[in-house]
Protein backbone atom coordinates (compact mmCIF):
# COMPACT_ATOMS: atom_id res chain seq x y z
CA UNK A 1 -33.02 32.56 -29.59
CA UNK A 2 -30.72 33.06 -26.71
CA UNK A 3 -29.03 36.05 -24.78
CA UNK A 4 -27.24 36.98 -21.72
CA UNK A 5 -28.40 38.86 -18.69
CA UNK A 6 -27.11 37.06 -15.37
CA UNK A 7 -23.80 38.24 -13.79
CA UNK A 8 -21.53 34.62 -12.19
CA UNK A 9 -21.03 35.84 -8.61
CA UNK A 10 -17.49 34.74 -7.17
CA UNK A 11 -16.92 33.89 -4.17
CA UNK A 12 -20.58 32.83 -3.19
CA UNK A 13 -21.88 34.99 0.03
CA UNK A 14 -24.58 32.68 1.74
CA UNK A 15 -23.61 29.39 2.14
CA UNK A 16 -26.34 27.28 3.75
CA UNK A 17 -25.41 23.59 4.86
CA UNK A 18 -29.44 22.34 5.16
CA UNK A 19 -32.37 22.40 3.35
CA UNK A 20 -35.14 21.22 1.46
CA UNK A 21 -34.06 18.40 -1.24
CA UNK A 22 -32.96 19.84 -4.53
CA UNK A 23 -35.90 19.47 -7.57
CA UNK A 24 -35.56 15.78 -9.66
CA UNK A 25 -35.22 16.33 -13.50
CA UNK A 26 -38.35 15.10 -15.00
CA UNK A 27 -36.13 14.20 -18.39
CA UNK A 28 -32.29 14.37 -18.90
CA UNK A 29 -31.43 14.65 -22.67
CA UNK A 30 -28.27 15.12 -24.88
CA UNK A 31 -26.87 16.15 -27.88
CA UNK A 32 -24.94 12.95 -28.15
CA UNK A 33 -23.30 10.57 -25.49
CA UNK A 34 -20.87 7.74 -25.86
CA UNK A 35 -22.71 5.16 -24.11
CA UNK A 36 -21.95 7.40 -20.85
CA UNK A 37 -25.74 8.38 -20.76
CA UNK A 38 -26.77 11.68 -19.95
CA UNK A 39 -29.32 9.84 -17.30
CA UNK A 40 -26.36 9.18 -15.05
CA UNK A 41 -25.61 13.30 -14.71
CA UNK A 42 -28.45 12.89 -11.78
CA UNK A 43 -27.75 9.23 -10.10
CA UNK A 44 -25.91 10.79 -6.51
CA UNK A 45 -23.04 8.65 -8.17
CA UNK A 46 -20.01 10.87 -9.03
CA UNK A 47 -18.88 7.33 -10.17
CA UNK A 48 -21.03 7.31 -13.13
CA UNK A 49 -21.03 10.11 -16.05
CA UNK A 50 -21.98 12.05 -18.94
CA UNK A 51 -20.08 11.90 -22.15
CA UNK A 52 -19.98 13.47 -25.24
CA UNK A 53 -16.71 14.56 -27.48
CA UNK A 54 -16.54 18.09 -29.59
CA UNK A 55 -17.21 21.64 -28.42
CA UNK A 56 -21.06 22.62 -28.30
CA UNK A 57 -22.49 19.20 -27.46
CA UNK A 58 -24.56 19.62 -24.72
CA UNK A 59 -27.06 17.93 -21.83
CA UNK A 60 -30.39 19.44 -20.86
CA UNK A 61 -32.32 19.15 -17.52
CA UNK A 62 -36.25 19.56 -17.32
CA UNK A 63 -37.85 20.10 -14.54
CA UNK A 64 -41.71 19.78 -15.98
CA UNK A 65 -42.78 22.99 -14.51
CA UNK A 66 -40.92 26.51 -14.41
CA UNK A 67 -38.95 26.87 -10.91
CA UNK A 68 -36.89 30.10 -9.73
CA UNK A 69 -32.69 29.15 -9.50
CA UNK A 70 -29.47 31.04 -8.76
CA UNK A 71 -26.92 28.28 -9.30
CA UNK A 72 -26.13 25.38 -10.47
CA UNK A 73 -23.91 22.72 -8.70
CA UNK A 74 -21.53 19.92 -10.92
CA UNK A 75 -19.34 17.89 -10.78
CA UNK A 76 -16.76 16.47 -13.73
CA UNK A 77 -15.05 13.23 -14.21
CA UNK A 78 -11.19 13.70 -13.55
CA UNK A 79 -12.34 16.95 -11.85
CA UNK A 80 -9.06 16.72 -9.90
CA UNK A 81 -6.71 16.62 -12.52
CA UNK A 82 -7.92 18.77 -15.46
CA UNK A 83 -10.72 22.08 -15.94
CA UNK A 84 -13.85 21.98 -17.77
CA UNK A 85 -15.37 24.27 -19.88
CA UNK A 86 -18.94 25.10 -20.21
CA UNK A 87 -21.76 27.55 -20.52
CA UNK A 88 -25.31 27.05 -18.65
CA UNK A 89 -28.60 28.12 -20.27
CA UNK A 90 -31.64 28.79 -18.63
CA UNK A 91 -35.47 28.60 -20.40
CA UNK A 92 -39.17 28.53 -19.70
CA UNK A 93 -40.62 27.14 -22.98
CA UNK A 94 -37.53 24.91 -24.10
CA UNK A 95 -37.03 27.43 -27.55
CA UNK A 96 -36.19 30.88 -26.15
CA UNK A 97 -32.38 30.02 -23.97
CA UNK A 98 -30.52 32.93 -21.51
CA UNK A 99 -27.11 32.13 -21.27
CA UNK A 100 -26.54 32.55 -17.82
CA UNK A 101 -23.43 31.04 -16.70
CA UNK A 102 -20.48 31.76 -19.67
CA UNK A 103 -17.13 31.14 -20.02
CA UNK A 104 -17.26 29.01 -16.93
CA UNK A 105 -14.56 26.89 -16.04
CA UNK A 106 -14.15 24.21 -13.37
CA UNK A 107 -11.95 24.45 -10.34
CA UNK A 108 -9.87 21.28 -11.77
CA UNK A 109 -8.98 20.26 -8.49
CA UNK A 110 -12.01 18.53 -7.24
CA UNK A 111 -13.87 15.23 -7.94
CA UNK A 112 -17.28 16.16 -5.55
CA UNK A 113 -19.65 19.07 -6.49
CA UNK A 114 -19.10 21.93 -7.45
CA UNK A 115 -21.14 24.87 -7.14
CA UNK A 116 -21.74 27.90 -9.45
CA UNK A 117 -24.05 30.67 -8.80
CA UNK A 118 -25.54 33.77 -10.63
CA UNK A 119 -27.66 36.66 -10.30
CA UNK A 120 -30.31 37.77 -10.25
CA UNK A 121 -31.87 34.44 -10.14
CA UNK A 122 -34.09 33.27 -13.38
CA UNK A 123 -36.95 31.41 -13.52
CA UNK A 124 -37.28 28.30 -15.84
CA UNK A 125 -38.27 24.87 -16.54
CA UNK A 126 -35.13 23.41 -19.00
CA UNK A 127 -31.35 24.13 -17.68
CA UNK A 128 -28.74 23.11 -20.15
CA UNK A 129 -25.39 22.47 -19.77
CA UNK A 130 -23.30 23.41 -23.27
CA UNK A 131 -19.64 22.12 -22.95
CA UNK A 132 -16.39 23.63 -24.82
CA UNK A 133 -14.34 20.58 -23.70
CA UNK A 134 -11.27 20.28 -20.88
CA UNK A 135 -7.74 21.37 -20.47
CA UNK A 136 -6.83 18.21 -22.11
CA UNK A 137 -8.91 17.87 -25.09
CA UNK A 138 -12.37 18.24 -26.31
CA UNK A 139 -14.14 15.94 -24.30
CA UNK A 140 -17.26 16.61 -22.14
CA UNK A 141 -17.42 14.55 -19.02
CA UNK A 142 -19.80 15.40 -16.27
CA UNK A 143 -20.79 13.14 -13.63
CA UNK A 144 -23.65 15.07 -11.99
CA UNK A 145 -25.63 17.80 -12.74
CA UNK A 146 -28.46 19.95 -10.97
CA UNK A 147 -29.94 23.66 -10.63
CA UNK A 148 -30.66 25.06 -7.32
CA UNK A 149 -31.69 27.47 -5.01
CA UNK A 150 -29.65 28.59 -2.26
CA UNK A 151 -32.90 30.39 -0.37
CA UNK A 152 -34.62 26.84 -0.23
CA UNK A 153 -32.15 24.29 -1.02
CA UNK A 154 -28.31 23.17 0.96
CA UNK A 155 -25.88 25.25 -0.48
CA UNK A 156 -22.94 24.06 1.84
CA UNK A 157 -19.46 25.38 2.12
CA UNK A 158 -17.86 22.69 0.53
CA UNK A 159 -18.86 22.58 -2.99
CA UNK A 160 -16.94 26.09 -2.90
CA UNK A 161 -13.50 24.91 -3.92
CA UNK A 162 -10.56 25.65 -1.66
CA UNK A 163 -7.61 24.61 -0.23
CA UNK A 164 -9.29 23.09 2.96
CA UNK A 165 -12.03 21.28 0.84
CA UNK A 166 -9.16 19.89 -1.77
CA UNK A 167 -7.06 18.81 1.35
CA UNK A 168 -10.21 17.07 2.62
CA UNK A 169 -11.26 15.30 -0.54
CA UNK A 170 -7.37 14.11 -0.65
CA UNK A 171 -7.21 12.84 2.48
CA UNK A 172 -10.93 10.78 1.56
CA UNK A 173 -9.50 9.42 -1.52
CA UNK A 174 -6.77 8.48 -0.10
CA UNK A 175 -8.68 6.86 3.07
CA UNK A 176 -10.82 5.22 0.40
CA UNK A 177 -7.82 3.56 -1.44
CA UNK A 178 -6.65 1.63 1.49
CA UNK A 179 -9.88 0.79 2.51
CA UNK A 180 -10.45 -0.84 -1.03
CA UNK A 181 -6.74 -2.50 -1.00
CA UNK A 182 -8.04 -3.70 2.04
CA UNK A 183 -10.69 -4.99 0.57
CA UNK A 184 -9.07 -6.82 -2.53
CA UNK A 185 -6.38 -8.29 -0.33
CA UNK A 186 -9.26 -9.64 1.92
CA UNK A 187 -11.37 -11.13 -1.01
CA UNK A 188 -7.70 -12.56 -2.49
CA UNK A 189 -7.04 -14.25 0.87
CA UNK A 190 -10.65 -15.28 0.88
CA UNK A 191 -10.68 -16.82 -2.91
CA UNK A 192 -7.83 -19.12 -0.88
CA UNK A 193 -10.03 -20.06 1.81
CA UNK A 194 -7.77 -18.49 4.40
CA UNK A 195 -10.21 -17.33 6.93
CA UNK A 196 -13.48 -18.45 9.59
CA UNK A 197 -12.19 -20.15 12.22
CA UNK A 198 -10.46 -23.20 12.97
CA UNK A 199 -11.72 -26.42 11.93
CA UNK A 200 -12.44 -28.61 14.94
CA UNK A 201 -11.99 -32.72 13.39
CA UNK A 202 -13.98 -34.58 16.17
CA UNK A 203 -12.29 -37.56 14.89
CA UNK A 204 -8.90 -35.65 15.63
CA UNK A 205 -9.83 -34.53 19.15
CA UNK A 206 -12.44 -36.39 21.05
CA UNK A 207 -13.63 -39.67 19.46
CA UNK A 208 -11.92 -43.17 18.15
CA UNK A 209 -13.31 -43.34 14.39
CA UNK A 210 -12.37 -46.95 12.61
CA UNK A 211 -12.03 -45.97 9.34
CA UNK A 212 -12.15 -49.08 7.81
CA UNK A 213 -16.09 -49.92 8.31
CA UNK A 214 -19.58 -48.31 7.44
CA UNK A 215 -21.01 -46.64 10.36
CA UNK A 216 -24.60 -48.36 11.92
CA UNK A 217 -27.54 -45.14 11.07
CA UNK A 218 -28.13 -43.59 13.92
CA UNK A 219 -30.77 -43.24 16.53
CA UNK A 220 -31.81 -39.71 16.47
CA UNK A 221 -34.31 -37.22 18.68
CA UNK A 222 -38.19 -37.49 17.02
CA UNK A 223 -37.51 -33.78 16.74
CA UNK A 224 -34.39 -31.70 16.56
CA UNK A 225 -32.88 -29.87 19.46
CA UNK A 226 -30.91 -26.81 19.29
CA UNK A 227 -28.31 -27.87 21.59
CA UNK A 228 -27.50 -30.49 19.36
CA UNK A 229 -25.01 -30.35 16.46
CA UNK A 230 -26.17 -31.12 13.02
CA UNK A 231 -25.08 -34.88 12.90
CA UNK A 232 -26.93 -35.59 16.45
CA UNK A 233 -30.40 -34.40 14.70
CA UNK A 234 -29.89 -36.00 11.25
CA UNK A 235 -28.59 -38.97 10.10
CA UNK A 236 -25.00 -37.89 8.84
CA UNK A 237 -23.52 -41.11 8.51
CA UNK A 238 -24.02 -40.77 5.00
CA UNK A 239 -22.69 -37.12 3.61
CA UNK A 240 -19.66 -35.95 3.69
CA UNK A 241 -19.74 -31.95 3.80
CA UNK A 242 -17.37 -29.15 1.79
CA UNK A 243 -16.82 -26.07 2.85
CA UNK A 244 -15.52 -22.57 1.67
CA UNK A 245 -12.12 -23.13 3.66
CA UNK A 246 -9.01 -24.05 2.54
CA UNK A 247 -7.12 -24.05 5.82
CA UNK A 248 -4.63 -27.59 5.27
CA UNK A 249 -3.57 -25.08 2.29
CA UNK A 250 -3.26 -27.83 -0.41
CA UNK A 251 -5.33 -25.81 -3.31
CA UNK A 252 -8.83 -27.46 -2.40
CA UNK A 253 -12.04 -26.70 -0.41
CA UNK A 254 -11.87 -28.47 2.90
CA UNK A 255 -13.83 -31.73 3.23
CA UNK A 256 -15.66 -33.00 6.41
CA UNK A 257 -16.04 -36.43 6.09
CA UNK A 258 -19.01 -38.92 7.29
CA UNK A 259 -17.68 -40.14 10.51
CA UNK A 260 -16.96 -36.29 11.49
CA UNK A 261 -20.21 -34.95 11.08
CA UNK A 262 -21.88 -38.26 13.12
CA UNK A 263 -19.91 -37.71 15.66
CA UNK A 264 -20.68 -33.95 16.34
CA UNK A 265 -18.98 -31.74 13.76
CA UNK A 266 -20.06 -28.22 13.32
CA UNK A 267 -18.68 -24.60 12.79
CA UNK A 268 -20.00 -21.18 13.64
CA UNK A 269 -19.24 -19.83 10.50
CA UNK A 270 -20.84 -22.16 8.49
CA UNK A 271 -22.13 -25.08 9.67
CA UNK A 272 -24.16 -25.20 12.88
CA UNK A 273 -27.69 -25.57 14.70
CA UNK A 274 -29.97 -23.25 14.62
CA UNK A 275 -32.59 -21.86 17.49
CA UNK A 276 -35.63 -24.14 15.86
CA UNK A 277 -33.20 -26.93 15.29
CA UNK A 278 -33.36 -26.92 11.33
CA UNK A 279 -29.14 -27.21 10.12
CA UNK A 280 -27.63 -24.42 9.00
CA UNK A 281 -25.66 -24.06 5.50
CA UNK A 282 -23.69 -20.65 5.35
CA UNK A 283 -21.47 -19.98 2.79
CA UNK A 284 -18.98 -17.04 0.76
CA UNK A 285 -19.39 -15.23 -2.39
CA UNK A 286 -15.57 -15.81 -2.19
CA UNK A 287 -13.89 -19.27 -1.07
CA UNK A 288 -12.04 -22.44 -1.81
CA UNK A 289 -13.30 -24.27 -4.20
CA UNK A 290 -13.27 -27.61 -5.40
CA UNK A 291 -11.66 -27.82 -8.52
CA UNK A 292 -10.74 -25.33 -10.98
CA UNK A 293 -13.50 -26.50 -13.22
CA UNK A 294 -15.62 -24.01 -10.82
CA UNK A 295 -15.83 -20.43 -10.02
CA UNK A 296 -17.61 -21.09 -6.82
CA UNK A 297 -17.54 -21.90 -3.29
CA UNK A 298 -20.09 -23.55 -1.30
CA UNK A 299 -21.04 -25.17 1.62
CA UNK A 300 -22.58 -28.37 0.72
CA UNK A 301 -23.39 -31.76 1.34
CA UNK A 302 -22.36 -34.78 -0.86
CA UNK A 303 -23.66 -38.32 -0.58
CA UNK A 304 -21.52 -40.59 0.47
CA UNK A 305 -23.09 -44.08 0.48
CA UNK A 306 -20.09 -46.02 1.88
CA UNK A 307 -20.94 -44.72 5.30
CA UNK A 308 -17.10 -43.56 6.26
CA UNK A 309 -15.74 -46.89 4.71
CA UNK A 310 -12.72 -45.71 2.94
CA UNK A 311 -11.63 -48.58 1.65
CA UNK A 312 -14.01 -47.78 -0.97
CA UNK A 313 -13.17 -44.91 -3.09
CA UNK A 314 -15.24 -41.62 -3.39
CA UNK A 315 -15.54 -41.69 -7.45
CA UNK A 316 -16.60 -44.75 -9.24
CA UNK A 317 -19.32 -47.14 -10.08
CA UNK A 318 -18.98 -48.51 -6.41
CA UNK A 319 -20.54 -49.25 -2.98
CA UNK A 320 -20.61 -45.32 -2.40
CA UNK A 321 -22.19 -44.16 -5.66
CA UNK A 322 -25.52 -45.23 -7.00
CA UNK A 323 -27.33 -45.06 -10.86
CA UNK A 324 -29.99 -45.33 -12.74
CA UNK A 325 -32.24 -48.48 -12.76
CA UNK A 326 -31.23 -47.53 -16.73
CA UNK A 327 -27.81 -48.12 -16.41
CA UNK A 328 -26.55 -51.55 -18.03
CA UNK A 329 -27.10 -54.10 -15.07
CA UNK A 330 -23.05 -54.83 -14.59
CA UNK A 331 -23.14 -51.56 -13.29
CA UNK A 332 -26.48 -51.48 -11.05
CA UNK A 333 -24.52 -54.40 -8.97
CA UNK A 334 -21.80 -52.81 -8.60
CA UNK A 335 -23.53 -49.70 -7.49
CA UNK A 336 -24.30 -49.01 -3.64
CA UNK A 337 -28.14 -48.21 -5.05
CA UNK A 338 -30.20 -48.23 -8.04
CA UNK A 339 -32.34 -45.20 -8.31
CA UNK A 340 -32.70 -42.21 -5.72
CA UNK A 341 -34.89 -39.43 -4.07
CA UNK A 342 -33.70 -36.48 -2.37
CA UNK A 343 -36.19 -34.78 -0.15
CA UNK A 344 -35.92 -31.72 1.52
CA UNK A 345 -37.59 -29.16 3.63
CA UNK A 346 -36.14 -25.52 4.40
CA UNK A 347 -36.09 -21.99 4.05
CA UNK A 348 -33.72 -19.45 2.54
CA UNK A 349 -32.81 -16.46 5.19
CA UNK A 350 -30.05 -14.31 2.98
CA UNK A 351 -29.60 -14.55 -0.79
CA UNK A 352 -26.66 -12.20 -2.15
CA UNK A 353 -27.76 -8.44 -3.76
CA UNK A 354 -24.78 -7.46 -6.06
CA UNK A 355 -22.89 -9.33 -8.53
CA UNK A 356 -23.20 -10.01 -11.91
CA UNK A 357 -26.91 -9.29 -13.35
CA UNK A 358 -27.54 -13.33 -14.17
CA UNK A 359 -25.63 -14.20 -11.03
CA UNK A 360 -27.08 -11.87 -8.37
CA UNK A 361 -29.69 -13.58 -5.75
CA UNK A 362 -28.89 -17.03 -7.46
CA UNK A 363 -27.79 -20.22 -5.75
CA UNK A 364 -27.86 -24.26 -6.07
CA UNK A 365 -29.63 -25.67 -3.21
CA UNK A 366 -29.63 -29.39 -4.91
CA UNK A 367 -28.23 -31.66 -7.08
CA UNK A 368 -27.91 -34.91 -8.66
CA UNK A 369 -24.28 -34.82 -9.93
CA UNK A 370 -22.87 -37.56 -12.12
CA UNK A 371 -18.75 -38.18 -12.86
CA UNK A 372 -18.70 -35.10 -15.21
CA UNK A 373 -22.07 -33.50 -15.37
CA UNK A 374 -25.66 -32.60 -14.08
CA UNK A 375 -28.74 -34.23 -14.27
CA UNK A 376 -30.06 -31.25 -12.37
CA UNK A 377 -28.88 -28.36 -10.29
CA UNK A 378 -32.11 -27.27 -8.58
CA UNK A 379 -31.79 -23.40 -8.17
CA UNK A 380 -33.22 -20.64 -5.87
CA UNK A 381 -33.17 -16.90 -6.92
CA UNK A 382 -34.19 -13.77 -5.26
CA UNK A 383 -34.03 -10.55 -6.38
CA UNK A 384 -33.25 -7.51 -4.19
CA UNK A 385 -36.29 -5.57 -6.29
CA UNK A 386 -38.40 -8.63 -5.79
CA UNK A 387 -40.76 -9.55 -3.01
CA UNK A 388 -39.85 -13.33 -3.01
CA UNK A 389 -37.66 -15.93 -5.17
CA UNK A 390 -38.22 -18.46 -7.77
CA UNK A 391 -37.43 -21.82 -7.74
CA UNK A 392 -36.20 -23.37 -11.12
CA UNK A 393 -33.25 -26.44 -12.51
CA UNK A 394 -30.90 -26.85 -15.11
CA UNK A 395 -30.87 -30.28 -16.43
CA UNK A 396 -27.46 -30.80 -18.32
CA UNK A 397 -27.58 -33.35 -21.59
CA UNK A 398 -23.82 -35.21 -21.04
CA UNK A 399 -24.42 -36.38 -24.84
CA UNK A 400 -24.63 -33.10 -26.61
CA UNK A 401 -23.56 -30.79 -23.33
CA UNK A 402 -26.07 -28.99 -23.87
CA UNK A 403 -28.35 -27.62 -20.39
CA UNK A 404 -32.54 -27.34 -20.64
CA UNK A 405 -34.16 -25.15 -17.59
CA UNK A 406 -37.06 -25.76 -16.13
CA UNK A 407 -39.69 -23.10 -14.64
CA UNK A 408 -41.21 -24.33 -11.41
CA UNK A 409 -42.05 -21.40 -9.25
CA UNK A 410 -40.83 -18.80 -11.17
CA UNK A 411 -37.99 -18.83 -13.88
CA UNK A 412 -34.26 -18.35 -14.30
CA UNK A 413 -34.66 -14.26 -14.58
CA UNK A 414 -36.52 -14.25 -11.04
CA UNK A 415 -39.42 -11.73 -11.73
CA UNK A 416 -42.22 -13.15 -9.96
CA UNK A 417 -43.92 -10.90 -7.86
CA UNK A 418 -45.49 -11.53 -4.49
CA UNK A 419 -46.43 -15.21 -6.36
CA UNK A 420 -42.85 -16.83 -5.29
CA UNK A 421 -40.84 -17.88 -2.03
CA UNK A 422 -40.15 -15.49 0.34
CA UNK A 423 -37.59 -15.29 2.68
CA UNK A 424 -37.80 -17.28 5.84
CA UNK A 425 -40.62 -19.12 4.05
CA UNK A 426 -40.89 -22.63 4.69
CA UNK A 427 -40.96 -25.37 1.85
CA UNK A 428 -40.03 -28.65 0.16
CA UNK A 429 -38.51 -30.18 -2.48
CA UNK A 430 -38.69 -33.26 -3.75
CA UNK A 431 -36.03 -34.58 -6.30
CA UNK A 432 -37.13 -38.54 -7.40
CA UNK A 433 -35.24 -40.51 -10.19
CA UNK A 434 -36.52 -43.77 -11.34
CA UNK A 435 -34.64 -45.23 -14.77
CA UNK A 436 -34.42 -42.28 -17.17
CA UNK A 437 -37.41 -40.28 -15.49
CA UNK A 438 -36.70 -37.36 -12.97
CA UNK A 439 -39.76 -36.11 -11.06
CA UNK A 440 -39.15 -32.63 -9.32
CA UNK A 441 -41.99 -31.67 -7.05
CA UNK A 442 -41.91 -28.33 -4.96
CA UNK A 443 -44.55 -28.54 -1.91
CA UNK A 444 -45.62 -25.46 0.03
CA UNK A 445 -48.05 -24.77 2.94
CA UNK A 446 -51.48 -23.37 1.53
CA UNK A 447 -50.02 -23.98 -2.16
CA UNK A 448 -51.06 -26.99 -4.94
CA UNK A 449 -47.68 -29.09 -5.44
CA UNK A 450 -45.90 -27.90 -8.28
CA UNK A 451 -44.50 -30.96 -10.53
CA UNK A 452 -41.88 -31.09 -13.51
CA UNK A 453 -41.48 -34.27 -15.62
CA UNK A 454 -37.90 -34.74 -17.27
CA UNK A 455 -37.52 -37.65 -19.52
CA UNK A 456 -34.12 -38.16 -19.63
CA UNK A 457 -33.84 -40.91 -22.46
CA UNK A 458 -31.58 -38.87 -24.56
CA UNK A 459 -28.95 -37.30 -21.86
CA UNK A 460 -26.85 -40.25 -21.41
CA UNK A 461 -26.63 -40.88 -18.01
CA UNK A 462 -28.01 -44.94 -18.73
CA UNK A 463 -24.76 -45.47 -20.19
CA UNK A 464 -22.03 -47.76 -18.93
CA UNK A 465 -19.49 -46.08 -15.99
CA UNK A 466 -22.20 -43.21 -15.24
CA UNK A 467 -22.53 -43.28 -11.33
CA UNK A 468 -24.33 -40.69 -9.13
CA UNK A 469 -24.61 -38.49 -6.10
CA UNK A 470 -27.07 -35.90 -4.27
CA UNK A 471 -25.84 -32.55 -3.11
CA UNK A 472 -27.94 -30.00 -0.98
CA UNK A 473 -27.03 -27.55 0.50
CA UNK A 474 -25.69 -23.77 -0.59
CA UNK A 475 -24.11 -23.80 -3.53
């Protein structure tokens, strides 16, 4: 059954801007939705909504046990530019409704909340919201939803609509436009790798490079110093490193090449020594990247076995390449090695926490790359929800292009617990290729070494003109 008793009381007399927190729905239900579910009416997201089309449908609040209100507060998608239409019902058992608000209408000139009280104030456990469409047509659209009570809960002066409150909400919206142009023109100038600072070329500015012969390895401190840059602790001679930047503006990701980072390159954006020594890899969600076969920047070294030779080219089956002990033999002697291992020891300090759901958390900290595809990108993922990260490949087929992952610690979806990586952990991974086997070990303090066996017979990297490279780094 249902009746009326409560009178709307307009304007509200005691305004209260603290208190305790309003009650949490125990359930939110609906007559119908559109995919807008009625779950989002209590979020704190006046982003998010409830939807439903036709006079009559309506959303329902339960609060598991019977509580005393005397309003409710709302607020309606496109509450600025058109008035909804509603009655609230109030009930203790769910069967038996008192329709206490009626005929109710929204202010139509206001996105935020809204408030709406009654009285004398009713007792109950289920509030439901029954809407008679908009100004505009029949739809229902409310973005949140709650009963309160003004003795114990805020009841503040602005979620009773007037001029000042309109004028303030304006002037927000508006604030919040230009802040989000802002934003898109910075992550448009960023996609173009127009920002960090400079790039400092020692090669350019303070040493004689010859160009035209390998570089001698290195002699390096037994352990790394934090004054030093990156190429002064490790043996550079041999990468070359991209970056995020675009700042020669010629459509591509910056390159550092081998005789820069031996003789001292680094950059405090993204490249750099840090306080224990260990070198730094920083890079963008937005950037320069290096083709438009990819959506993503990195900052990332690339072997380069030529050792800042350039008379020998950067792609090919040459002296700066190497392949598998598989590969026909024209092609192993042409090579600058047969076979490779990649062996590294880190730890991950920041991982990203929005994006897409199978991007977010999710980055390429090594690779074997070939001329077109993967023999593995060797992943880390961590979840903001989760404790730690997982460590898992791809392994990419070049005959059938087809891609096979690989669980080591953890999987691809990065539910794992307290049993993964954590932040600022330390660890190791090995990456070892010998003909058409790839052995990936993971080591870790305290921890049994974690070992996946590809066999690669069938992928197609033994065949003729297939050479190789390592990548580490953030990618």
């Amino acid at each position: 059954g249902c009746n009326s008793t409560a009178t709307m009381v307009d304007p509200f007399p005691n305004n209260q801007e603290t208190g305790a927190d309003i009650l949490t729905p125990v359930t939110i239900t609906a007559s119908s939705h559109d995919g807008n579910v009625p779950e989002q009416l209590f979020d704190q997201d006046i982003m998010t909504r409830w939807s439903a089309n036709g006079d009559g449908e309506w959303a329902m609040l339960d609060y598991g046990s019977v509580y005393e209100f005397d309003a409710i507060q709302a607020s309606f998608s496109k509450g600025n530019e058109r008035v909804s239409k509603f009655d609230v019902q109030f009930s203790t058992d769910g069967e038996n409704w008192v329709t206490v608000i009626e005929g109710a209408q929204s202010s139509g000139r206001a996105l935020g909340l809204e408030r709406f009280q009654f009285e004398p104030a009713v007792k109950a456990r289920y509030v439901r919201y029954v809407g008679h469409g908009n100004s505009k047509n029949q739809w229902n659209s409310v973005t949140e939803l709650a009963a309160v009570n003004c003795g114990i809960n805020a009841c503040p002066a602005s979620h009773i609509i007037t001029d000042d409150v309109v004028n303030a909400e304006a002037a927000m919206i508006a604030q919040m436009k230009a802040e989000q142009k802002a934003q898109k023109d910075l992550l448009k100038k960023n996609r173009k790798g127009d920002f960090g600072a400079p790039i400092v070329r020692p090669c350019e500015t303070t040493v004689t490079c010859d160009l035209s012969k390998a570089m001698p390895y290195p002699t390096l401190p037994k352990e790394p110093l934090a004054t030093n840059a990156p190429g002064e602790n490790f043996d550079l001679t041999r990468w070359k490193l991209t970056t995020p930047f675009d700042h020669d503006k010629d459509g591509r990701a910056d390159d550092i090449d081998e005789w820069d980072l031996a003789n001292g390159f680094q950059h405090s954006d993204i490249f750099y020594t840090a306080d224990d020594g260990g070198m730094v890899f920083k890079s963008y969600v937005k950037g320069a990247r290096t083709s438009e076969n990819t959506k993503y920047a990195r900052t990332e070294l690339r072997t380069m076995l030529r050792a800042g030779d350039k008379s020998y080219s950067t792609k090919g089956v040459n002296p700066n390449n190497w392949v598998f002990s598989s590969a026909p033999v024209e092609d192993q002697k042409e090579a600058g090695g047969v076979d490779g291992t990649l062996e590294a020891t880190l730890k991950i300090d920041h991982a990203t926490t929005t994006g897409q759901s199978h991007e977010v958390g999710r980055f390429i900290i090594g690779q074997i790359h070939d001329k077109d595809d993967e023999p593995i990108r060797l992943y880390y993922r961590k979840l903001p929800d989760q404790p730690t990260g997982t460590v898992y490949f791809a392994h990419e087929k070049t005959k059938t292009g087809t891609e096979d992952y690989y669980s080591v610690v953890g999987d691809m979806t990065g539910e794992i617990g307290d049993d993964g990586i954590a932040l600022g952990e330390k660890f190791s991974y090995i990456i070892d290729v010998k003909g058409n086997t790839m052995t990936v070990t993971v080591k870790r303090d305290g921890k049994d070494d974690v070992v996946q066996v590809v066999d690669m017979s069938d992928s197609g990297y033994d065949e003729g003109g297939r050479y190789m490279y390592f990548k580490a780094g953030v990618y």
